[in-house]
N, C-alpha and C. Protein backbone atom coordinates (compact mmCIF):
# COMPACT_ATOMS: atom_id res chain seq x y z
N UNK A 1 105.94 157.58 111.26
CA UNK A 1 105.22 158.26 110.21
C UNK A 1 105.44 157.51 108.91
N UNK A 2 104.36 157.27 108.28
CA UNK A 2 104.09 156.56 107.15
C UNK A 2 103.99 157.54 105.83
N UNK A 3 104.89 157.89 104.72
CA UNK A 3 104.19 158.36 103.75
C UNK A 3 104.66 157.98 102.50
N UNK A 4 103.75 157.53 101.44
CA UNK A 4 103.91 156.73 100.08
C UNK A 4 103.51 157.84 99.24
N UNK A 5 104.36 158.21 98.54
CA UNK A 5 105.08 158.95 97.38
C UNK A 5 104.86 158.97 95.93
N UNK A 6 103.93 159.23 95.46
CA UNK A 6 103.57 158.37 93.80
C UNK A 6 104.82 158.00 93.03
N UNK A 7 104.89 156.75 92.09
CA UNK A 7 105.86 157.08 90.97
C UNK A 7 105.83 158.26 90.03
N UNK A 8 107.15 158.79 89.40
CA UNK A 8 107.33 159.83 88.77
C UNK A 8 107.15 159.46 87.36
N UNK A 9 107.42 157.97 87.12
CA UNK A 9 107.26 157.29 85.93
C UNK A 9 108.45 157.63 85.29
N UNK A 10 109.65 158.29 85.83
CA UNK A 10 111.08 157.79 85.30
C UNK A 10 111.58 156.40 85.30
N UNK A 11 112.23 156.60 83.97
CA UNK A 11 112.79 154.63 83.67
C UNK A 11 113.70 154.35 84.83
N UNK A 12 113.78 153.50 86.18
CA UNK A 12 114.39 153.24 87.00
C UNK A 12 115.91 152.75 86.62
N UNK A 13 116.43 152.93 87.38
CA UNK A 13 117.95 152.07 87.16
C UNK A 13 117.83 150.66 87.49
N UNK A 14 119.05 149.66 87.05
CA UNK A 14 118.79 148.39 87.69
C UNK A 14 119.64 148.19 88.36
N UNK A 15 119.76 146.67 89.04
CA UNK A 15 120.61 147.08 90.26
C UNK A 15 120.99 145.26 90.58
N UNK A 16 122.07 144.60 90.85
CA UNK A 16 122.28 143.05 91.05
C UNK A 16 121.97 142.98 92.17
N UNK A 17 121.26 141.37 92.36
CA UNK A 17 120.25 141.13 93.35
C UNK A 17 120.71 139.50 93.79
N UNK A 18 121.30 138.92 94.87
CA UNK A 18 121.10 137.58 95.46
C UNK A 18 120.16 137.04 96.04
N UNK A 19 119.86 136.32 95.35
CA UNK A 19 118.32 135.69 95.68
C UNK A 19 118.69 134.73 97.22
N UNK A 20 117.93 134.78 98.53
CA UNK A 20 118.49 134.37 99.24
C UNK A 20 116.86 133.60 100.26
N UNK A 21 115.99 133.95 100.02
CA UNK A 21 114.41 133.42 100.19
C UNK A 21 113.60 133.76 98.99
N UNK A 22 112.91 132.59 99.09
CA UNK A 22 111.98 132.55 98.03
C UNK A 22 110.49 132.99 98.50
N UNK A 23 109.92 132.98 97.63
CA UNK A 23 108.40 133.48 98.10
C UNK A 23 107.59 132.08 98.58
N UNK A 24 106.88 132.16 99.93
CA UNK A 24 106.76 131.50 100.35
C UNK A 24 107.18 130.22 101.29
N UNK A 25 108.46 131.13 101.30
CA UNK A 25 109.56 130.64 102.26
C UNK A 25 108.62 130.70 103.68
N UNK A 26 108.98 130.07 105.23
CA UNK A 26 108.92 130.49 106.50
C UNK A 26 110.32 129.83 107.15
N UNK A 27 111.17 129.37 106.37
CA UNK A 27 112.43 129.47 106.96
C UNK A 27 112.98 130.91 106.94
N UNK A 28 114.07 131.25 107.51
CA UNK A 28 115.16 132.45 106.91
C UNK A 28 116.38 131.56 106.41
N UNK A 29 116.88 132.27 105.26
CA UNK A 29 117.90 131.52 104.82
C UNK A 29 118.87 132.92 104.82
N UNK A 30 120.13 132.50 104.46
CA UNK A 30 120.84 133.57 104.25
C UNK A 30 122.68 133.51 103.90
N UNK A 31 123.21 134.15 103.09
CA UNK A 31 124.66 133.88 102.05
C UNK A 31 125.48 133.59 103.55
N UNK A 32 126.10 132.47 103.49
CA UNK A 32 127.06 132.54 104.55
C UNK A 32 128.52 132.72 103.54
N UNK A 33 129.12 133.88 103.82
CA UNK A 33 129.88 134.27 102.79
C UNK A 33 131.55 133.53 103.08
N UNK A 34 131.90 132.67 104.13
CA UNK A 34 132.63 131.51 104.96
C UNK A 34 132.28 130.40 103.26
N UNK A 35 131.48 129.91 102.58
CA UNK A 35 131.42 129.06 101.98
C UNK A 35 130.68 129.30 100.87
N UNK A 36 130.54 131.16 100.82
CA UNK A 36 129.60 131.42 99.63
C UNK A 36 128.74 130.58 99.31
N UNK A 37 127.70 129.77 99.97
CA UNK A 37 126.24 129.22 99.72
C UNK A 37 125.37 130.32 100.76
N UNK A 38 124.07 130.06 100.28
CA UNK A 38 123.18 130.39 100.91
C UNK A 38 122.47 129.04 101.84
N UNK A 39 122.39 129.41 103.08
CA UNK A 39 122.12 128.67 104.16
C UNK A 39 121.44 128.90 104.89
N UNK A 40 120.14 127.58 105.08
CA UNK A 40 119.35 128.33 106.97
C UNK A 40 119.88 129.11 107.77
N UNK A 41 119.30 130.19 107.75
CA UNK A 41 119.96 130.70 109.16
C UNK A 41 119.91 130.23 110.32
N UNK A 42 120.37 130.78 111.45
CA UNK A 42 120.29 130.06 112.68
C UNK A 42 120.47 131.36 113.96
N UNK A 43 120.05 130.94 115.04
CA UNK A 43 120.07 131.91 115.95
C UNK A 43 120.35 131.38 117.09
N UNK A 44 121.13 131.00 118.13
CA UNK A 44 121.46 130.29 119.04
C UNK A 44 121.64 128.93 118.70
N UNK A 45 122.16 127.97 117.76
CA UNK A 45 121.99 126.93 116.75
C UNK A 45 120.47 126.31 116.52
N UNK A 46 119.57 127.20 116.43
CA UNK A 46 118.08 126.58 115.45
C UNK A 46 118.14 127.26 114.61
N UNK A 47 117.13 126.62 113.69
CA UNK A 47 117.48 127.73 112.64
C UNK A 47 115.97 128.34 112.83
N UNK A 48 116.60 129.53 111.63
CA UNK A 48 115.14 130.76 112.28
C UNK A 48 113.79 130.20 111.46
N UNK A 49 112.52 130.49 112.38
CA UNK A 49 111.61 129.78 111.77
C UNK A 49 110.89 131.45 111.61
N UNK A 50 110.35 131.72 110.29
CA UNK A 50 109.91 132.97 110.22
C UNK A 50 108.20 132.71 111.04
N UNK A 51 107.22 134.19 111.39
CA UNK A 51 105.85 134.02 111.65
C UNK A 51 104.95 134.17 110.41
N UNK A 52 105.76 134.69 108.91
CA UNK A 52 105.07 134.94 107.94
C UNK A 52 105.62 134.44 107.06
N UNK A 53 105.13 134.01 105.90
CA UNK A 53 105.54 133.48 104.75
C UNK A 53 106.18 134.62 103.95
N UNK A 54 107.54 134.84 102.87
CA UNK A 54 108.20 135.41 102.72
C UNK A 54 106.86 135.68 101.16
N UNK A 55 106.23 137.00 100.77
CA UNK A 55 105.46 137.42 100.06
C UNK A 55 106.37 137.13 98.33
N UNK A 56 107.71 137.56 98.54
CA UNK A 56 108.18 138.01 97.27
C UNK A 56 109.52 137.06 97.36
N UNK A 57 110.54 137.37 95.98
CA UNK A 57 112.02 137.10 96.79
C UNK A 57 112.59 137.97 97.52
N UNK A 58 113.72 137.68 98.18
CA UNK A 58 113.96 138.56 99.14
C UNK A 58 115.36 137.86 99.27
N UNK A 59 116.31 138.81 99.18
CA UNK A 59 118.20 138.90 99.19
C UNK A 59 118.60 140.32 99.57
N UNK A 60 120.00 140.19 98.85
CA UNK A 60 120.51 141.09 99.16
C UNK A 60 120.92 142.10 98.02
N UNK A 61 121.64 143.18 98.29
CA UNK A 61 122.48 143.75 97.02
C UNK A 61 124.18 143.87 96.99
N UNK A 62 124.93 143.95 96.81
CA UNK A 62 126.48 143.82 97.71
C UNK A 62 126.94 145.08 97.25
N UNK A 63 127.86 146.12 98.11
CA UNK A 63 128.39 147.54 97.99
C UNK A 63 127.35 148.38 98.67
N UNK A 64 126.51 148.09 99.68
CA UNK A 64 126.01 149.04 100.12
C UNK A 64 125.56 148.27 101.85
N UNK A 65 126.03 148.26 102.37
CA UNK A 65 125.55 148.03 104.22
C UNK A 65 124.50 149.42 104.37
N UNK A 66 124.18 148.46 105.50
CA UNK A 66 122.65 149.15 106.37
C UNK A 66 123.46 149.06 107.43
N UNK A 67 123.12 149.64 108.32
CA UNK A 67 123.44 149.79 109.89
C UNK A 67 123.40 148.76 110.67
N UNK A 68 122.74 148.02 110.54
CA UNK A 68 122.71 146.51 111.19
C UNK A 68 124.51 145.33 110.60
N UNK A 69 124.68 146.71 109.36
CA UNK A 69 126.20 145.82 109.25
C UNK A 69 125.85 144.53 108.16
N UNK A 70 125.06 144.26 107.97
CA UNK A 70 124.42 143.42 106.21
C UNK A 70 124.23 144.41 105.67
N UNK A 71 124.29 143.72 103.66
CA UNK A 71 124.32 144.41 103.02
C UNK A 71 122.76 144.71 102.79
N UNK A 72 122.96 146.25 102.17
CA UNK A 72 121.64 146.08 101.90
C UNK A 72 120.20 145.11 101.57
N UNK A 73 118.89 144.79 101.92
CA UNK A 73 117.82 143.68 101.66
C UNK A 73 117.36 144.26 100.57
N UNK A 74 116.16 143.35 100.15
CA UNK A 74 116.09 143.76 99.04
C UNK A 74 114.60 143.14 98.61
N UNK A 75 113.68 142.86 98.04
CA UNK A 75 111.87 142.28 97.86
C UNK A 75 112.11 142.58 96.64
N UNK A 76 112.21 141.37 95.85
CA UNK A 76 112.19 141.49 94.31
C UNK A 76 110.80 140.82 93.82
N UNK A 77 109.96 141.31 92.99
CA UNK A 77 108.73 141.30 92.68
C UNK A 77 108.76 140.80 91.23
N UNK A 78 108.78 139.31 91.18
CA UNK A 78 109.25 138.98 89.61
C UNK A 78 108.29 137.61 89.42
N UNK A 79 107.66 137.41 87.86
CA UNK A 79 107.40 136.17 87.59
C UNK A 79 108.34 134.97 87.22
N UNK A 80 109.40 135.75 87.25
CA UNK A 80 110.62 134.79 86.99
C UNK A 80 110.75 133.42 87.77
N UNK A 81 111.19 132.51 87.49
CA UNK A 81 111.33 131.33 88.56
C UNK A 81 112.68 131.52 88.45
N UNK A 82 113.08 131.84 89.64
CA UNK A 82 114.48 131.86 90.25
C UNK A 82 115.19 131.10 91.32
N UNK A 83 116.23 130.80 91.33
CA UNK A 83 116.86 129.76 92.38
C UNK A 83 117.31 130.47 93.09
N UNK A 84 117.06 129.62 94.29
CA UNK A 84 118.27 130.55 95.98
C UNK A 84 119.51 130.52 95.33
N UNK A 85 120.19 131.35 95.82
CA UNK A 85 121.46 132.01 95.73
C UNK A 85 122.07 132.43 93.83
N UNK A 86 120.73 132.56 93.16
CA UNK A 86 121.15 132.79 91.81
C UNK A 86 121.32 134.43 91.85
N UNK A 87 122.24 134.96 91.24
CA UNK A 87 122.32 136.15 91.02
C UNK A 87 121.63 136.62 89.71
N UNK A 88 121.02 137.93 90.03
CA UNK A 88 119.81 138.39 88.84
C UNK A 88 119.63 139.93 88.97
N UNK A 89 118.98 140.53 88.15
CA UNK A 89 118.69 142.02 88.43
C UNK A 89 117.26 142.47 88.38
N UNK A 90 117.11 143.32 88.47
CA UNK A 90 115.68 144.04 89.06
C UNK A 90 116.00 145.51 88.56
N UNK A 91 114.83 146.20 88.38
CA UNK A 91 114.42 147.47 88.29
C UNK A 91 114.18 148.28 89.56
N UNK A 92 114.63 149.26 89.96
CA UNK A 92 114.81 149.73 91.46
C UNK A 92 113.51 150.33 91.21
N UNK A 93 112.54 150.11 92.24
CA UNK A 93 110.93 150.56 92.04
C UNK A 93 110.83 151.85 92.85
N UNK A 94 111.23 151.76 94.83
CA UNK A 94 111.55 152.52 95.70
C UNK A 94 112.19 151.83 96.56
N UNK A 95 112.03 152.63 97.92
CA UNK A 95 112.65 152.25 98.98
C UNK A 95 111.90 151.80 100.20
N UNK A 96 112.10 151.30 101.31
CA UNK A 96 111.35 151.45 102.73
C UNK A 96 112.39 151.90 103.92
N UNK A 97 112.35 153.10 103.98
CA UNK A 97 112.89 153.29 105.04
C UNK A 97 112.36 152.92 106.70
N UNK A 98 112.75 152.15 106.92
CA UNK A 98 112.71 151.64 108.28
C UNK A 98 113.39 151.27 109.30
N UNK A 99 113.40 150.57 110.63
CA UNK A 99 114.18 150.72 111.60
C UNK A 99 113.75 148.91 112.13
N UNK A 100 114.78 148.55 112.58
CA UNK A 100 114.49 146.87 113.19
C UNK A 100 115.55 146.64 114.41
N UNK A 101 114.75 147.14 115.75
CA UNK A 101 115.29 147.01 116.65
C UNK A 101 116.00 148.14 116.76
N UNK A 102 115.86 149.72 116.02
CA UNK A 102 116.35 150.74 116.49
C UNK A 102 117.66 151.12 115.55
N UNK A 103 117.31 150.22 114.99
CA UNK A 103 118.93 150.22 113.81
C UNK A 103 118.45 150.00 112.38
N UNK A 104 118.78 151.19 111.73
CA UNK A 104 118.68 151.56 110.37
C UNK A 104 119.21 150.47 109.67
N UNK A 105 117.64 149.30 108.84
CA UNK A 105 117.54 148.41 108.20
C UNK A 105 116.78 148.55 106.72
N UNK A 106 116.75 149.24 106.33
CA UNK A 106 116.08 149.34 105.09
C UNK A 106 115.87 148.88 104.08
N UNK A 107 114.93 148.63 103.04
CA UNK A 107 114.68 147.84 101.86
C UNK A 107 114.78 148.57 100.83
N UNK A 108 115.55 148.26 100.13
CA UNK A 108 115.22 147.83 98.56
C UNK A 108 113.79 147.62 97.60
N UNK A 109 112.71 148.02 97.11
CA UNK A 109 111.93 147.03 96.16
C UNK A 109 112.20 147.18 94.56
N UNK A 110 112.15 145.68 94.57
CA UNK A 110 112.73 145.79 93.17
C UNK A 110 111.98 144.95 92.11
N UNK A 111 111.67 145.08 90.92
CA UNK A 111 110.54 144.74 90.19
C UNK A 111 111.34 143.84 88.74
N UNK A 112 111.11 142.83 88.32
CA UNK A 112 111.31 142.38 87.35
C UNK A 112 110.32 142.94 85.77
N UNK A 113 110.05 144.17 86.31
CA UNK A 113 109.39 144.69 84.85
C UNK A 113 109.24 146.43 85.89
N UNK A 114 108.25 147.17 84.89
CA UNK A 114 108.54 148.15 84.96
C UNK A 114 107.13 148.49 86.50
N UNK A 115 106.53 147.43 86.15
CA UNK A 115 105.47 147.93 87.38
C UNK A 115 105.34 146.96 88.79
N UNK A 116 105.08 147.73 89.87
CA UNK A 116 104.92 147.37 91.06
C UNK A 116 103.47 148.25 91.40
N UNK A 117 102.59 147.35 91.98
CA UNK A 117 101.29 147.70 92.55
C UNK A 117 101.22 148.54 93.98
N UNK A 118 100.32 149.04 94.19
CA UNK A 118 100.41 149.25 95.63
C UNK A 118 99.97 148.36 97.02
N UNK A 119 99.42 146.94 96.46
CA UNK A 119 98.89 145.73 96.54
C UNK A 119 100.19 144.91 96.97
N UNK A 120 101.17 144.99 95.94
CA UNK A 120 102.49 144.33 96.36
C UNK A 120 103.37 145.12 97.64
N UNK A 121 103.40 146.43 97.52
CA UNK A 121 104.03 147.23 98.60
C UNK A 121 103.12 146.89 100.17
N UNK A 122 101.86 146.77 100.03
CA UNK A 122 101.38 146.29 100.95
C UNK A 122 101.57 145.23 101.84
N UNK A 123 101.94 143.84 100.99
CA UNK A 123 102.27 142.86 101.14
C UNK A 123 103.30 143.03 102.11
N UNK A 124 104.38 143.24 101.72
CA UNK A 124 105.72 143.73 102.11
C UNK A 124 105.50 143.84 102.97
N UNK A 125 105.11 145.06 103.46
CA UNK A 125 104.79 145.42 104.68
C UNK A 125 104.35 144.94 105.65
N UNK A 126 103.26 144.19 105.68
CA UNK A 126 103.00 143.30 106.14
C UNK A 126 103.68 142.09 106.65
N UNK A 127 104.42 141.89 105.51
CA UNK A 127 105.58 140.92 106.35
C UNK A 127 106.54 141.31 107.21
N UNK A 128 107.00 142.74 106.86
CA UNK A 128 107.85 143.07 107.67
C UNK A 128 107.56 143.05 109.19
N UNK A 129 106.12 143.84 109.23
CA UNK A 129 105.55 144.06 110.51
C UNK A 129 105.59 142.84 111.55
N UNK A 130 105.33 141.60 110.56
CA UNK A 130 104.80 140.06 111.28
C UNK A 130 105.43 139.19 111.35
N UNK A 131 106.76 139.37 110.36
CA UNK A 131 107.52 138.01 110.61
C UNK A 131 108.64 137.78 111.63
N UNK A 132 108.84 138.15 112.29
CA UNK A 132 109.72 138.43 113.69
C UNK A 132 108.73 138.83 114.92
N UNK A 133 109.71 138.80 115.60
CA UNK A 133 109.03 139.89 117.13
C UNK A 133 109.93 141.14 117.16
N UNK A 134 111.08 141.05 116.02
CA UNK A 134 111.80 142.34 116.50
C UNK A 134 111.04 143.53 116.56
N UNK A 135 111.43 144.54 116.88
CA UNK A 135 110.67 145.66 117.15
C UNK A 135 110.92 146.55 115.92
N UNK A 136 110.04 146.39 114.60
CA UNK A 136 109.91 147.04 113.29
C UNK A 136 109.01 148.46 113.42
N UNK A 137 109.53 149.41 113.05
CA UNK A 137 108.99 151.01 112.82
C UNK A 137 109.61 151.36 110.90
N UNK A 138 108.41 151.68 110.77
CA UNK A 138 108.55 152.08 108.90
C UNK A 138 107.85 153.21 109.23
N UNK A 139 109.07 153.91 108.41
CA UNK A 139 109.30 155.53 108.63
C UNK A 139 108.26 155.98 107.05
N UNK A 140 109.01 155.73 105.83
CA UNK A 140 108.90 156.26 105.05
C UNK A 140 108.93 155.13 103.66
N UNK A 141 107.98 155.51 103.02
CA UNK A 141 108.13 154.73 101.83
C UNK A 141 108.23 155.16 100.76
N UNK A 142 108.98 155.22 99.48
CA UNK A 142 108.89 156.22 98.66
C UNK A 142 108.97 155.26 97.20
N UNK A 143 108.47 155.28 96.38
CA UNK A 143 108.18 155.22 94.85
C UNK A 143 108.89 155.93 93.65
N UNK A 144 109.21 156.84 94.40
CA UNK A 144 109.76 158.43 93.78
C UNK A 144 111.15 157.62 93.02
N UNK A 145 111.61 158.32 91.98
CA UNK A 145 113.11 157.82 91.09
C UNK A 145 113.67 158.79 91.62
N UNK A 146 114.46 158.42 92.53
CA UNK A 146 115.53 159.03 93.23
C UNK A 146 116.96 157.73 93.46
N UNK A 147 117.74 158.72 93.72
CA UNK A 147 118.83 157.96 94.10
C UNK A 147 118.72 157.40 95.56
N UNK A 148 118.78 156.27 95.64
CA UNK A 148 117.87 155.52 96.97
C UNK A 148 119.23 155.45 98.02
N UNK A 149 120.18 154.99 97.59
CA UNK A 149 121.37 154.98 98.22
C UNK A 149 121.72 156.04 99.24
N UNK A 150 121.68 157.59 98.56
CA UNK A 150 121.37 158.65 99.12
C UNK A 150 120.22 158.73 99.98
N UNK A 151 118.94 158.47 99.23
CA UNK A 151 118.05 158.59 100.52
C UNK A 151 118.40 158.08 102.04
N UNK A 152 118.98 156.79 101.93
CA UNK A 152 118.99 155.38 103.05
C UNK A 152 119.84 156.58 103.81
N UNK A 153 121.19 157.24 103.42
CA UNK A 153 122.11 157.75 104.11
C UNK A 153 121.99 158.87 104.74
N UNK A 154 121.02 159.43 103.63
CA UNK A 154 120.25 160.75 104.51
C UNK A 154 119.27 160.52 106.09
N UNK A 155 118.51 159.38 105.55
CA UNK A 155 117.54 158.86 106.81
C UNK A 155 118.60 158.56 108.08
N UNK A 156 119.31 157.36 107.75
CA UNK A 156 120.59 157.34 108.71
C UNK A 156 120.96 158.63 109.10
N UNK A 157 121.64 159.34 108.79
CA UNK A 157 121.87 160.33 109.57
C UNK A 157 120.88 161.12 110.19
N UNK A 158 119.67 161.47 109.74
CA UNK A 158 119.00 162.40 110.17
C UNK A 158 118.18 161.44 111.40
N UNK A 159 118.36 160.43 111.60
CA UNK A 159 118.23 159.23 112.93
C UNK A 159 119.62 160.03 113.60
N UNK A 160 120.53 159.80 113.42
CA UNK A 160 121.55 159.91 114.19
C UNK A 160 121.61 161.10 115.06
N UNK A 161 120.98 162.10 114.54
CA UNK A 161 121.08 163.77 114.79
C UNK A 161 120.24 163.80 116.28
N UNK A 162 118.70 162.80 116.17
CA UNK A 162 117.65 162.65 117.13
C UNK A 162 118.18 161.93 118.56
């Protein structure tokens, strides 16, 4: 079940962000925290070749794991020119609650100003759906100024209960 939530037009909080793919990436890269760089990933030693071009940036946030055991992801929506592995902040826009491979993986979107389109959330999505073969289900999407942290933990559990 899919449902998108209007903004409330409360001033969002911000939130630190590791830049870890760039837009227009089709590698995956990712912090190998062994040498603190950000590095190709790899999956049986290749490294991962994505099916979609990465829409936005896309990292992490640190103090908050997803179920998959990484820290929270994250789609930062900025004109900024930013470098892999630069640390930066964002405006928390909403969330995507979703599932990748059955295990509570969820996003972050995060905006370098105060607006995000529904054009850009689209995008997203889209990548999520296409750039793997894992098996992606998006539950819920929300816009809403809420405490997102809470949301993610609520969804998690209320998975867990089913």
């Amino acid at each position: 079940m899919l449902i998108v939530l209007a903004n409330t037009g409360c001033q969002p909080s911000t939130i630190d962000f590791i830049v870890e793919g760039l837009p227009g990436d089709t590698l995956k890269y990712e912090m190998n925290f062994s040498c603190l760089k950000v590095m190709p990933d790899s999956l049986e030693g290749k490294e991962r070749i994505l099916n979609s071009r990465l829409p936005f940036y896309y990292g992490y946030t640190a103090g908050y794991k997803s179920e998959d055991g990484d820290y929270l992801d994250c789609f930062l929506i900025s004109p900024r020119n930013i470098m892999r592995g630069q640390k930066t902040e964002g405006y928390v826009k909403g969330v995507i609650l979703m599932r990748d491979n059955n295990e509570e993986d969820s996003k972050l979107l995060l905006s370098g100003s105060n607006l995000i389109s529904e054009f850009q959330i689209d995008s997203i999505v889209n990548y999520l759906l296409t750039y793997s073969t894992d098996e992606i289900v998006i539950d819920k999407i929300t816009t809403n100024a809420v405490d997102y942290f809470a949301l993610i933990d609520r969804y998690r559990n209320e998975r867990l209960k089913n």
